[in-house]
Protein backbone atom coordinates (compact mmCIF):
# COMPACT_ATOMS: atom_id res chain seq x y z
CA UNK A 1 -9.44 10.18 -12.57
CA UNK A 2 -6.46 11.94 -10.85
CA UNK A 3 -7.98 11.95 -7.36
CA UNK A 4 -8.62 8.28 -7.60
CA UNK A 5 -5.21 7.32 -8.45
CA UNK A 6 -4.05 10.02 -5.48
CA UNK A 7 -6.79 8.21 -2.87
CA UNK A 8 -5.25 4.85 -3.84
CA UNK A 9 -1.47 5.57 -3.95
CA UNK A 10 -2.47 7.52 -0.25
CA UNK A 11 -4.00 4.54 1.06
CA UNK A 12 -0.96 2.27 -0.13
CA UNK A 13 1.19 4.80 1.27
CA UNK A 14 -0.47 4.41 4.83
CA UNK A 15 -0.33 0.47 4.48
CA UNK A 16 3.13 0.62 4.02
CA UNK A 17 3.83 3.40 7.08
CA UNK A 18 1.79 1.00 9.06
CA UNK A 19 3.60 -2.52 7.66
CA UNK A 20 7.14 -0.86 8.59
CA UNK A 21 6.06 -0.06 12.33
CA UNK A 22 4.64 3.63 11.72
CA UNK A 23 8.39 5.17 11.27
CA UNK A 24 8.33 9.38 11.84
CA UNK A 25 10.03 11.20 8.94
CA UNK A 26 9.69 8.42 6.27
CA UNK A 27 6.11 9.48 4.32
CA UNK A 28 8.17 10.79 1.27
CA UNK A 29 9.38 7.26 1.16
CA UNK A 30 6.46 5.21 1.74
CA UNK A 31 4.30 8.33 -0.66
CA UNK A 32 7.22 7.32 -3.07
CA UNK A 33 7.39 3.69 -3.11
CA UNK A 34 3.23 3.54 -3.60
CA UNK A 35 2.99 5.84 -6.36
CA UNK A 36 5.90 3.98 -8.53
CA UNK A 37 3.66 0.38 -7.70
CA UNK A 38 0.32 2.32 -9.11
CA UNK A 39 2.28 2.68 -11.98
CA UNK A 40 3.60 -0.29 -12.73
CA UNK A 41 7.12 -0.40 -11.72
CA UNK A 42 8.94 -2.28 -9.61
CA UNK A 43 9.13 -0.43 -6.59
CA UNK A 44 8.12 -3.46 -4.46
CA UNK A 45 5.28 -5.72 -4.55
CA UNK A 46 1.50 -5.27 -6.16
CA UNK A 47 0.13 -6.65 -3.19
CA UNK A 48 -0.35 -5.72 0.78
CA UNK A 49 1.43 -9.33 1.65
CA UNK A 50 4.46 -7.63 3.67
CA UNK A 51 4.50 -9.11 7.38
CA UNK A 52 3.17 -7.10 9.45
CA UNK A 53 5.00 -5.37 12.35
CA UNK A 54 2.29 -6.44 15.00
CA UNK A 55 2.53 -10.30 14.16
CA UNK A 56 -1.05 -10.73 12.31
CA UNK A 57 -0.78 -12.43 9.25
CA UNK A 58 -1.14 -10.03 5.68
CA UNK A 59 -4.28 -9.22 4.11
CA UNK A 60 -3.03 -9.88 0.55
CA UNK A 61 -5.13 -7.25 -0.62
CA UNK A 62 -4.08 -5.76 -4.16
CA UNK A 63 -4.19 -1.85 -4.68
CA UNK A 64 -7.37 -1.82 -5.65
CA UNK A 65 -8.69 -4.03 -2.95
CA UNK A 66 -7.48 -1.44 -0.47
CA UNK A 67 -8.87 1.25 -2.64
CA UNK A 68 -11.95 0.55 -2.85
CA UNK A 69 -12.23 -1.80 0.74
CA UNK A 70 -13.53 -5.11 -1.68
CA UNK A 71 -11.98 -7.99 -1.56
CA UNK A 72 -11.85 -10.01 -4.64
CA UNK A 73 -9.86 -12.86 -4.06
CA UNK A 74 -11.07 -16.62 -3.53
């Protein structure tokens, strides 16, 4: 399922944009950065636990958490 994998590494991708402040001209990063996690490597961390720019504490969601909008944590 190639679109699923796309919709999830595009919804990291946002997360990320938003987690470093919304930066202009850095999506090729971000796009980057998501796709190598969705894969497996070690492109930064599995989970959205990066502080967040605003001061709000992380969700801690996992990739597939933000995928599909479940939480399955504790």
């Amino acid at each position: 399922m190639a679109d699923d994998r796309e919709d999830r590494i595009r919804k990291r991708a946002h997360a990320l944009w938003e987690q470093n402040g919304r930066p202009e001209g850095r999506h090729e990063e971000h796009w980057q950065q998501a796709s190598q996690e969705a894969e497996g490597g070690s492109a930064g961390p599995q989970h959205d636990d990066a502080p967040m720019p605003d001061g709000n504490e992380p969700a801690g969601k996992s990739l597939d958490e933000i995928a599909t909008g479940e939480h399955q944590g504790p």
